[in-house]
N, C-alpha and C. Protein backbone atom coordinates (compact mmCIF):
# COMPACT_ATOMS: atom_id res chain seq x y z
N UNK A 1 -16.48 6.17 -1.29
CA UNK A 1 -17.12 4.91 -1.46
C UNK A 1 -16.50 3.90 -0.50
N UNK A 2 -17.54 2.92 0.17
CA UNK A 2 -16.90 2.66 1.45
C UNK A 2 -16.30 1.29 0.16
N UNK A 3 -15.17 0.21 0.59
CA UNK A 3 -15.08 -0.84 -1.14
C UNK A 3 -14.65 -1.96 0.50
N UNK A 4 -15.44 -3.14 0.92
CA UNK A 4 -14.71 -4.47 1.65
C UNK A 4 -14.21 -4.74 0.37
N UNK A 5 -13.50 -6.11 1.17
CA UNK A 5 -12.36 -7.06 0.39
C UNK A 5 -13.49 -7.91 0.69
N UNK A 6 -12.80 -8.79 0.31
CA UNK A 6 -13.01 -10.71 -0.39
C UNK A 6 -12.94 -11.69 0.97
N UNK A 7 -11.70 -10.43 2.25
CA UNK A 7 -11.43 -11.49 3.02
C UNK A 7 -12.08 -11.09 4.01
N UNK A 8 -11.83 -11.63 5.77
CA UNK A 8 -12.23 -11.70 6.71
C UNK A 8 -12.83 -10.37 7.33
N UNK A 9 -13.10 -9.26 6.68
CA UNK A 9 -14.12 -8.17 7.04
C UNK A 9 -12.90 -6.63 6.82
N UNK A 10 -12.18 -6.45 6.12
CA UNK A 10 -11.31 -5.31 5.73
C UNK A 10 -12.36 -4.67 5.21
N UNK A 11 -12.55 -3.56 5.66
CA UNK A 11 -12.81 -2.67 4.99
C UNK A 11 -12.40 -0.89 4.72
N UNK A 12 -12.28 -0.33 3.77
CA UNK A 12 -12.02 1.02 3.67
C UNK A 12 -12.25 2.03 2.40
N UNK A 13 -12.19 2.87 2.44
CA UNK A 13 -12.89 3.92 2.00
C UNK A 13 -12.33 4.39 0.46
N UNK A 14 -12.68 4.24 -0.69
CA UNK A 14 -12.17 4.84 -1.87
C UNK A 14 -12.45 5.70 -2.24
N UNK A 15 -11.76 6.68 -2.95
CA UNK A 15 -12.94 7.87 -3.41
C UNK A 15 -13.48 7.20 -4.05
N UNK A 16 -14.52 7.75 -4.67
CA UNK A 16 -15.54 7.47 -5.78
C UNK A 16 -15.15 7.53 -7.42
N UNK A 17 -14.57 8.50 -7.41
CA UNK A 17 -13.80 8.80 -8.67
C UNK A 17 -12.56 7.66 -9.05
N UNK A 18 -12.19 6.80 -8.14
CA UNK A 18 -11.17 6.04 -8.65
C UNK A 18 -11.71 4.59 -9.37
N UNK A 19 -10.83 3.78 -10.11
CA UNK A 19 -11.57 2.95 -10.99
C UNK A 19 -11.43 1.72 -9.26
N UNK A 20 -12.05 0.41 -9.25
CA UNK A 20 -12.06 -0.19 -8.30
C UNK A 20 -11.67 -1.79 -8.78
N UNK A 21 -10.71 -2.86 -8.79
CA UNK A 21 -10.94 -3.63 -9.15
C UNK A 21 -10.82 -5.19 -8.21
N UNK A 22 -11.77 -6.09 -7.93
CA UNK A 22 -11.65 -7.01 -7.66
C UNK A 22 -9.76 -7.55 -7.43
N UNK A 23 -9.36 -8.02 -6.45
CA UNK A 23 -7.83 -8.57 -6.12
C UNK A 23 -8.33 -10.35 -6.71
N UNK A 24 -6.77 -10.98 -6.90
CA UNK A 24 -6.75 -12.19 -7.57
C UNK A 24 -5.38 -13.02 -6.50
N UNK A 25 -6.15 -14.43 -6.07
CA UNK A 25 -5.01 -14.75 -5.13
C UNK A 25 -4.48 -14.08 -4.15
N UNK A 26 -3.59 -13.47 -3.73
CA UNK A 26 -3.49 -12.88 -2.36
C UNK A 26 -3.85 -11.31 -2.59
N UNK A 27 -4.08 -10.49 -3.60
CA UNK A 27 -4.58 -9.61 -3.96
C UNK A 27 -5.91 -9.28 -3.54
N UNK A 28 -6.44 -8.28 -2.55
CA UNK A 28 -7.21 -8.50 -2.20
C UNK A 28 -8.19 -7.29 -2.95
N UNK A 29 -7.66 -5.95 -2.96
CA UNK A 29 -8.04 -4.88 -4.29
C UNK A 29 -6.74 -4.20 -5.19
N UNK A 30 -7.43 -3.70 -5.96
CA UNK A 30 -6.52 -3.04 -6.97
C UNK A 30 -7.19 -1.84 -7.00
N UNK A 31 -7.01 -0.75 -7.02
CA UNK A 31 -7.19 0.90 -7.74
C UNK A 31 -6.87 1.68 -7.92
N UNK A 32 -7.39 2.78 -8.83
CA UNK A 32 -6.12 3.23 -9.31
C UNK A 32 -7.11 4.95 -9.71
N UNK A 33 -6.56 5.68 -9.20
CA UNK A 33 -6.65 7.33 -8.82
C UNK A 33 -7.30 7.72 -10.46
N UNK A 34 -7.83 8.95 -11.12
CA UNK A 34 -8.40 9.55 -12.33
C UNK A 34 -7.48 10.49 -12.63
N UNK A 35 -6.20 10.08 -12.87
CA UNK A 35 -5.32 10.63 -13.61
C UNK A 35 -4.35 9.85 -14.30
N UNK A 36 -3.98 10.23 -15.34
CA UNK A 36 -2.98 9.50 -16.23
C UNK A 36 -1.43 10.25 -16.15
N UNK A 37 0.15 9.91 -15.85
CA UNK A 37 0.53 10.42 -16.47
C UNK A 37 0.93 10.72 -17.92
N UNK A 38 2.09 10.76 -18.13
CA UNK A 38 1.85 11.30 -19.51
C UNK A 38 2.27 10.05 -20.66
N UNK A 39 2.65 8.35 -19.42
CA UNK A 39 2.90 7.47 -20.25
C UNK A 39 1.68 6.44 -19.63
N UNK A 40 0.53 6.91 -19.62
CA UNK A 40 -0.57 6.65 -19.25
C UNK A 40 -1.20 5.65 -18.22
N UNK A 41 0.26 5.58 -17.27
CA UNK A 41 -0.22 5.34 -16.33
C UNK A 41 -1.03 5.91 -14.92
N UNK A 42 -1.67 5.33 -14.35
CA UNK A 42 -2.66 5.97 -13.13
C UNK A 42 -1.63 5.64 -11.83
N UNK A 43 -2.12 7.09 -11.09
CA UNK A 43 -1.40 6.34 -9.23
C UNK A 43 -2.18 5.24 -8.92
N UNK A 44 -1.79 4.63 -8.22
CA UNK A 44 -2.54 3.03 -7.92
C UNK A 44 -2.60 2.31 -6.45
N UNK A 45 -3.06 1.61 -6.24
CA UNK A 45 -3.12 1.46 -5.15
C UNK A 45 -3.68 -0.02 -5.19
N UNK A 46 -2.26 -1.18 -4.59
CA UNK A 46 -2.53 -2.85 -4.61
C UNK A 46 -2.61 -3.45 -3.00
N UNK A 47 -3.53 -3.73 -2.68
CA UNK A 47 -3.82 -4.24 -1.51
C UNK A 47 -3.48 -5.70 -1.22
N UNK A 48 -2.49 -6.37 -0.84
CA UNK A 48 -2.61 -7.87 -0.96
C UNK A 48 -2.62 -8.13 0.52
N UNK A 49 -2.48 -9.57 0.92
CA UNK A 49 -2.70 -10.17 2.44
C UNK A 49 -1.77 -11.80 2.23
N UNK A 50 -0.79 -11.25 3.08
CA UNK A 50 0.14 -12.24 3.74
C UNK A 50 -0.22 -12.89 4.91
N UNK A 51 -0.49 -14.47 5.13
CA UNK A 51 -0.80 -15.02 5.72
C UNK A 51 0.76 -15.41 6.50
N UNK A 52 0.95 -15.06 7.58
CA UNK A 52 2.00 -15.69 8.18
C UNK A 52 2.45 -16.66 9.26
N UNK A 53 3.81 -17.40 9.03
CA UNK A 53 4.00 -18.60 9.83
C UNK A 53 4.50 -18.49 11.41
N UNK A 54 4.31 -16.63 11.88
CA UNK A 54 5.22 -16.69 13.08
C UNK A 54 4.82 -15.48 13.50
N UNK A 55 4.81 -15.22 14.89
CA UNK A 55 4.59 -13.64 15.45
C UNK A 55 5.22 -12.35 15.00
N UNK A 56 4.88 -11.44 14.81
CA UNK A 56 5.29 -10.18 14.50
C UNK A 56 4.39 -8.83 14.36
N UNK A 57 5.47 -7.90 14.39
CA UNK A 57 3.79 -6.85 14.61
C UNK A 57 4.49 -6.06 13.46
N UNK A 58 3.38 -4.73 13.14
CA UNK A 58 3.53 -4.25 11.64
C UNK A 58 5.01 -3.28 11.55
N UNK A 59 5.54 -3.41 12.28
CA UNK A 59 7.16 -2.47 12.50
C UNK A 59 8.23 -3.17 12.08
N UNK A 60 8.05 -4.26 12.60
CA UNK A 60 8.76 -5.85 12.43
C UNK A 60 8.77 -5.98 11.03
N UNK A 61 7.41 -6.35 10.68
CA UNK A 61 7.01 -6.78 9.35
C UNK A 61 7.66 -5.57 8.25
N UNK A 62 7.33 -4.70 9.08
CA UNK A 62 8.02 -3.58 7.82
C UNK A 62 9.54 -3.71 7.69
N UNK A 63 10.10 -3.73 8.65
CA UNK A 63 11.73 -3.87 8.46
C UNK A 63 11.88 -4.88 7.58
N UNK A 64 11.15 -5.80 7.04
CA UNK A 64 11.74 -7.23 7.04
C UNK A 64 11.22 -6.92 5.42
N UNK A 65 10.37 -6.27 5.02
CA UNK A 65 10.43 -6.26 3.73
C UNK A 65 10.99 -4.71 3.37
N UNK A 66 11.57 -4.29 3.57
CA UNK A 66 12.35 -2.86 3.16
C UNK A 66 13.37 -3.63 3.09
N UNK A 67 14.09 -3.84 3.88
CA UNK A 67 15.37 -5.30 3.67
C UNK A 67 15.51 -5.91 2.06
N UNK A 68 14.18 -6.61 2.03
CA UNK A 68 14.10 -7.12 1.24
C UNK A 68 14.44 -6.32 -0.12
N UNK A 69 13.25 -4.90 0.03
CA UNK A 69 13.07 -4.56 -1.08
C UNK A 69 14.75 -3.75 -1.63
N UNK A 70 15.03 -3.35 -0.58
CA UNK A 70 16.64 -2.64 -0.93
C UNK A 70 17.43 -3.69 -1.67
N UNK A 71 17.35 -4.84 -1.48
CA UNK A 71 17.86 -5.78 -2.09
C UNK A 71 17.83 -6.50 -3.21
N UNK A 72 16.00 -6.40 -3.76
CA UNK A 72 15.55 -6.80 -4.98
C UNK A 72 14.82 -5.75 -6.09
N UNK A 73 14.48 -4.65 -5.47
CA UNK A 73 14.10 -3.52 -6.20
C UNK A 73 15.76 -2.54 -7.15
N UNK A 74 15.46 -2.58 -8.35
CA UNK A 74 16.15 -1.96 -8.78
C UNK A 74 16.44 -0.44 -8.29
N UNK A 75 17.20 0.50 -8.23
CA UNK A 75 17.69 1.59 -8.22
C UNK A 75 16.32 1.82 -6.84
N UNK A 76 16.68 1.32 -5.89
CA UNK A 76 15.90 1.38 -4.40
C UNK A 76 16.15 3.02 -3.28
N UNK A 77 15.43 3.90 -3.56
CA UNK A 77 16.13 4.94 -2.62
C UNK A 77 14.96 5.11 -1.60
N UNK A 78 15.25 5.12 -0.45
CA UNK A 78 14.69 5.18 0.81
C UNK A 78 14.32 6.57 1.20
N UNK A 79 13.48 6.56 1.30
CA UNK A 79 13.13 8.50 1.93
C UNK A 79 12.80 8.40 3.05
N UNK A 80 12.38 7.29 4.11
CA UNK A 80 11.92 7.32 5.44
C UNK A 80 10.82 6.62 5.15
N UNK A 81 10.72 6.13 6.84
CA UNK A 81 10.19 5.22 7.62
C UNK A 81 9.16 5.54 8.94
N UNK A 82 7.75 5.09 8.76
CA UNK A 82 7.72 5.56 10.55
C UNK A 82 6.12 4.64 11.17
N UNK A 83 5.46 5.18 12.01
CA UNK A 83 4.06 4.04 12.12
C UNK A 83 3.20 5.33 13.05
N UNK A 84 2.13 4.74 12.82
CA UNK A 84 0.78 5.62 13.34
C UNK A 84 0.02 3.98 13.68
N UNK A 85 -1.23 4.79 14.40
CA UNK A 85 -2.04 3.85 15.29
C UNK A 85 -3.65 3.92 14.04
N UNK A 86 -4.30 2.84 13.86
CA UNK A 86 -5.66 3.01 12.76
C UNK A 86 -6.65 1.93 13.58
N UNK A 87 -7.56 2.57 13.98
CA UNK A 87 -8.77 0.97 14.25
C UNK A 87 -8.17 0.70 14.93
N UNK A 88 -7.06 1.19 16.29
CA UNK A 88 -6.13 0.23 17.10
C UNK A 88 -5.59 -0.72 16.81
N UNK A 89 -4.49 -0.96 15.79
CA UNK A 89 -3.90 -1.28 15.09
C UNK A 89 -2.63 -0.29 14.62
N UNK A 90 -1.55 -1.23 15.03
CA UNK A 90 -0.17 -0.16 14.46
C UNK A 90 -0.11 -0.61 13.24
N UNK A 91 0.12 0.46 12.10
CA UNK A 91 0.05 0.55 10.92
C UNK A 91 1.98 1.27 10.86
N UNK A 92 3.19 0.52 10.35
CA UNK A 92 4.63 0.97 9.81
C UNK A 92 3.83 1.10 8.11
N UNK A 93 4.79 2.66 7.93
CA UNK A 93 4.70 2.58 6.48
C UNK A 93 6.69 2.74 6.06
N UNK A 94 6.80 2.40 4.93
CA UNK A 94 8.29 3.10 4.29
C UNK A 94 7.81 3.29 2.62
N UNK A 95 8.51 4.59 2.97
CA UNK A 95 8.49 5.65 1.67
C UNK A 95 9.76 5.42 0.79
N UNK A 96 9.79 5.20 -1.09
CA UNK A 96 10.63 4.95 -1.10
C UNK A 96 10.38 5.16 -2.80
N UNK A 97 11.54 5.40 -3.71
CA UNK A 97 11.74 5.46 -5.01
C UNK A 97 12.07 4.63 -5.81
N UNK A 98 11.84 3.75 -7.03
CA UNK A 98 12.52 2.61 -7.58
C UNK A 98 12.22 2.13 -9.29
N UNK A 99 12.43 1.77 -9.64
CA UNK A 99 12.55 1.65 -10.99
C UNK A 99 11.39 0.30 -10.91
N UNK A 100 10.71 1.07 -12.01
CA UNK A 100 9.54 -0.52 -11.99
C UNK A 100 9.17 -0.64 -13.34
N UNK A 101 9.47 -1.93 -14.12
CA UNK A 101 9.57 -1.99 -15.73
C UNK A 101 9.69 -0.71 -16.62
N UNK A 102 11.06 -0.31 -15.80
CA UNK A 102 11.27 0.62 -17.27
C UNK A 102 11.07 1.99 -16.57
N UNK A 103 9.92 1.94 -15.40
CA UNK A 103 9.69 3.42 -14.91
C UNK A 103 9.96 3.67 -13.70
N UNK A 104 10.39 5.17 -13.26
CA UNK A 104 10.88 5.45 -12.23
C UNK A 104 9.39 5.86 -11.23
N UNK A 105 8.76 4.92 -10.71
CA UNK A 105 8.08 4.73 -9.76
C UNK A 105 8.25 5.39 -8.29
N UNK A 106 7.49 6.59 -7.39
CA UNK A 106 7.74 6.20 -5.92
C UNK A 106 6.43 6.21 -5.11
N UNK A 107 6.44 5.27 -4.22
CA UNK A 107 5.91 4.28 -3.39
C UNK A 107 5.59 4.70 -2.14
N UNK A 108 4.83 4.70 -1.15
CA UNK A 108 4.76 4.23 -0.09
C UNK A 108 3.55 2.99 0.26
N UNK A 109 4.58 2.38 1.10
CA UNK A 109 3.70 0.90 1.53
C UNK A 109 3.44 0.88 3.01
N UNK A 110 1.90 0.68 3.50
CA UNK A 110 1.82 0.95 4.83
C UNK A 110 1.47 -1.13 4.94
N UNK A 111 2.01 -0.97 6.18
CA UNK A 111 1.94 -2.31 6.99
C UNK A 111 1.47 -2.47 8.13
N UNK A 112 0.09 -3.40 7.85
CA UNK A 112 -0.88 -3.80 9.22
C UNK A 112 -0.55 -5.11 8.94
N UNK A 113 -0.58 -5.91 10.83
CA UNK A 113 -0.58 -6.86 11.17
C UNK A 113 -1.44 -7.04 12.16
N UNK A 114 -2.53 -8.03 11.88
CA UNK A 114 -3.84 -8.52 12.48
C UNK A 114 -3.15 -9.45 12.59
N UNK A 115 -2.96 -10.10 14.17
CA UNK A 115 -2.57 -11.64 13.96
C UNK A 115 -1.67 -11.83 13.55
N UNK A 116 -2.02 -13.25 12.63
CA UNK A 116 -1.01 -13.61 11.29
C UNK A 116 -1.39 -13.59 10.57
N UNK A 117 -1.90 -12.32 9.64
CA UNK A 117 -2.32 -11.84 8.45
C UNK A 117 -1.54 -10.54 8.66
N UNK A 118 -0.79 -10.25 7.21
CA UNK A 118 -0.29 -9.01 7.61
C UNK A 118 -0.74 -8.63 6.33
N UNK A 119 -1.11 -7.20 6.27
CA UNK A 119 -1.68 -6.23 5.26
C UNK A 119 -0.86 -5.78 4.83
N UNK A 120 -0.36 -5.20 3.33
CA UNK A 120 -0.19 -4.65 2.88
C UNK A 120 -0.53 -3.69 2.26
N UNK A 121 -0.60 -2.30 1.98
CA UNK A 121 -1.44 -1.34 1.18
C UNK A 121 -0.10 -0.47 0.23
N UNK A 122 0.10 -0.77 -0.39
CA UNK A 122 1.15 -0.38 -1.59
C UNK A 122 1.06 0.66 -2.96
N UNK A 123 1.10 1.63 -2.63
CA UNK A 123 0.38 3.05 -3.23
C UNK A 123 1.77 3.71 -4.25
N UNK A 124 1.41 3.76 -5.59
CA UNK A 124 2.42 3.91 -6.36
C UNK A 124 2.17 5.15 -7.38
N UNK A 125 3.15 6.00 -7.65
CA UNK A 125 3.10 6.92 -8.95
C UNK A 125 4.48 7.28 -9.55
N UNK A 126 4.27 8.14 -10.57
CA UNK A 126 5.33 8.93 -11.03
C UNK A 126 5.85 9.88 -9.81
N UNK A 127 7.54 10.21 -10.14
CA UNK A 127 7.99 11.21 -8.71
C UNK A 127 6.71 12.29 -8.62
N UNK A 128 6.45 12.73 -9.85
CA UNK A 128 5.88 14.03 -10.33
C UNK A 128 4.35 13.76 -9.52
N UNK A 129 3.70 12.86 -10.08
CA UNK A 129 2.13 12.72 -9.39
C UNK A 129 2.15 12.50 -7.81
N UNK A 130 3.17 11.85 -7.81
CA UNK A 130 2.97 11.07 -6.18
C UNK A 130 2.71 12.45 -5.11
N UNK A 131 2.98 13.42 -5.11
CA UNK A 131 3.14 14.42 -4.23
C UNK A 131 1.36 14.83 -4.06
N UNK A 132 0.68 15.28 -5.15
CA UNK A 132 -0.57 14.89 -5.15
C UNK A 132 -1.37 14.18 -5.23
N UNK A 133 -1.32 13.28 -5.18
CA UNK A 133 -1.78 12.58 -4.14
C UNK A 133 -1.49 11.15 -3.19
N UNK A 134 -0.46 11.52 -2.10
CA UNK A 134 -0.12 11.08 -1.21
C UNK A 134 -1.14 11.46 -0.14
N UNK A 135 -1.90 12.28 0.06
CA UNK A 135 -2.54 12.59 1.02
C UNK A 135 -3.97 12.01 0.87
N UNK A 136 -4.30 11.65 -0.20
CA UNK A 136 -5.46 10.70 -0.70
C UNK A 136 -5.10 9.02 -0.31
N UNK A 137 -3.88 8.75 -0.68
CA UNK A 137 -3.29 7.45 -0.24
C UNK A 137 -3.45 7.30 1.48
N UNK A 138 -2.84 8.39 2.11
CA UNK A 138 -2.71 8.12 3.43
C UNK A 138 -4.45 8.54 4.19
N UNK A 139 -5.67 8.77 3.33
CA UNK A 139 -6.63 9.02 3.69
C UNK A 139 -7.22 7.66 3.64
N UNK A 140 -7.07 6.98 2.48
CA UNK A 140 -7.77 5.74 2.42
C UNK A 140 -7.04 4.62 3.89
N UNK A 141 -5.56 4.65 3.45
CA UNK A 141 -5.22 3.52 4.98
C UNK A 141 -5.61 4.29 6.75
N UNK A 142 -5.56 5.45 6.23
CA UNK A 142 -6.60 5.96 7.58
C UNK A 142 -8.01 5.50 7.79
N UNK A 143 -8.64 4.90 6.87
CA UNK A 143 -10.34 4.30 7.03
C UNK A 143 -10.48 2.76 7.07
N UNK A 144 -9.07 1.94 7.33
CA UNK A 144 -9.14 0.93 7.60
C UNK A 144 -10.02 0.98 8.50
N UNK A 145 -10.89 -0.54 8.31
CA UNK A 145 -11.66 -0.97 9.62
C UNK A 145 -11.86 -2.14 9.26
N UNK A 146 -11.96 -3.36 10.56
CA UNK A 146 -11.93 -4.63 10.41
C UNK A 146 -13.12 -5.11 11.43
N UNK A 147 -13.46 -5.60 10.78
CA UNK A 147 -14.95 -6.18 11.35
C UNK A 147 -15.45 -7.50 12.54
């Protein structure tokens, strides 16, 4: 299912099977994969958009919040880092493990920078789910396209 955003022409590809929800404030979508684990949460996937005050490209941008997150994410473990090219556009992602209310969450967050808008695409599960489907995650930020 092809799903735009709200903002200046993002668009990309969901499966069909996933639930789809409208983003709120810098949130631009929310969705979340047709599986539960077993404390009924779904893999998910939060799209927001950072408007920024200064040049940088998505490698940059990524260092600068892995920084961050090592710093404010509880029990933060890093598995690697790296960037690919989408729509001509460098896309940095970092892969990474962390405690998120209570649950042991792992993550990868890919980072596009249009300009000064920088994308976020922030794809989350249990250790256990994430392995299936990570390759669904990295299919959808592969169908970025900007209009």
């Amino acid at each position: 299912m092809q799903c735009s955003t709200t903002d200046d022409g993002l668009t990309v590809e969901i499966p069909d099977d996933w639930d789809i929800w409208e983003g709120a404030e810098d949130d631009l979508l929310v969705a979340a994969a047709p599986e539960e684990d077993d404390d009924g949460i779904q893999p998910q996937l939060l799209v927001t958009l950072e408007l920024l005050d200064y040049d940088i490209d998505s490698k940059g941008y990524m260092v600068g919040n892995v920084v961050y997150s090592q710093t404010h994410l509880p029990a933060y473990d890093d598995h690697g880092s790296g960037t690919f090219t989408c729509d001509g556009y460098d896309v940095a992602w970092n892969h990474y493990t962390s405690d998120a209310g209570g649950f042991t969450m792992t993550a990868i967050t890919y980072f596009v920078v249009r300009g000064r808008d920088a994308y976020l695409f922030n794809f989350k599960a249990n250790p256990e789910m994430f392995s299936r489907w990570h390759g669904s995650f990295e299919q959808i930020v592969r169908s970025i396209r900007f209009a």
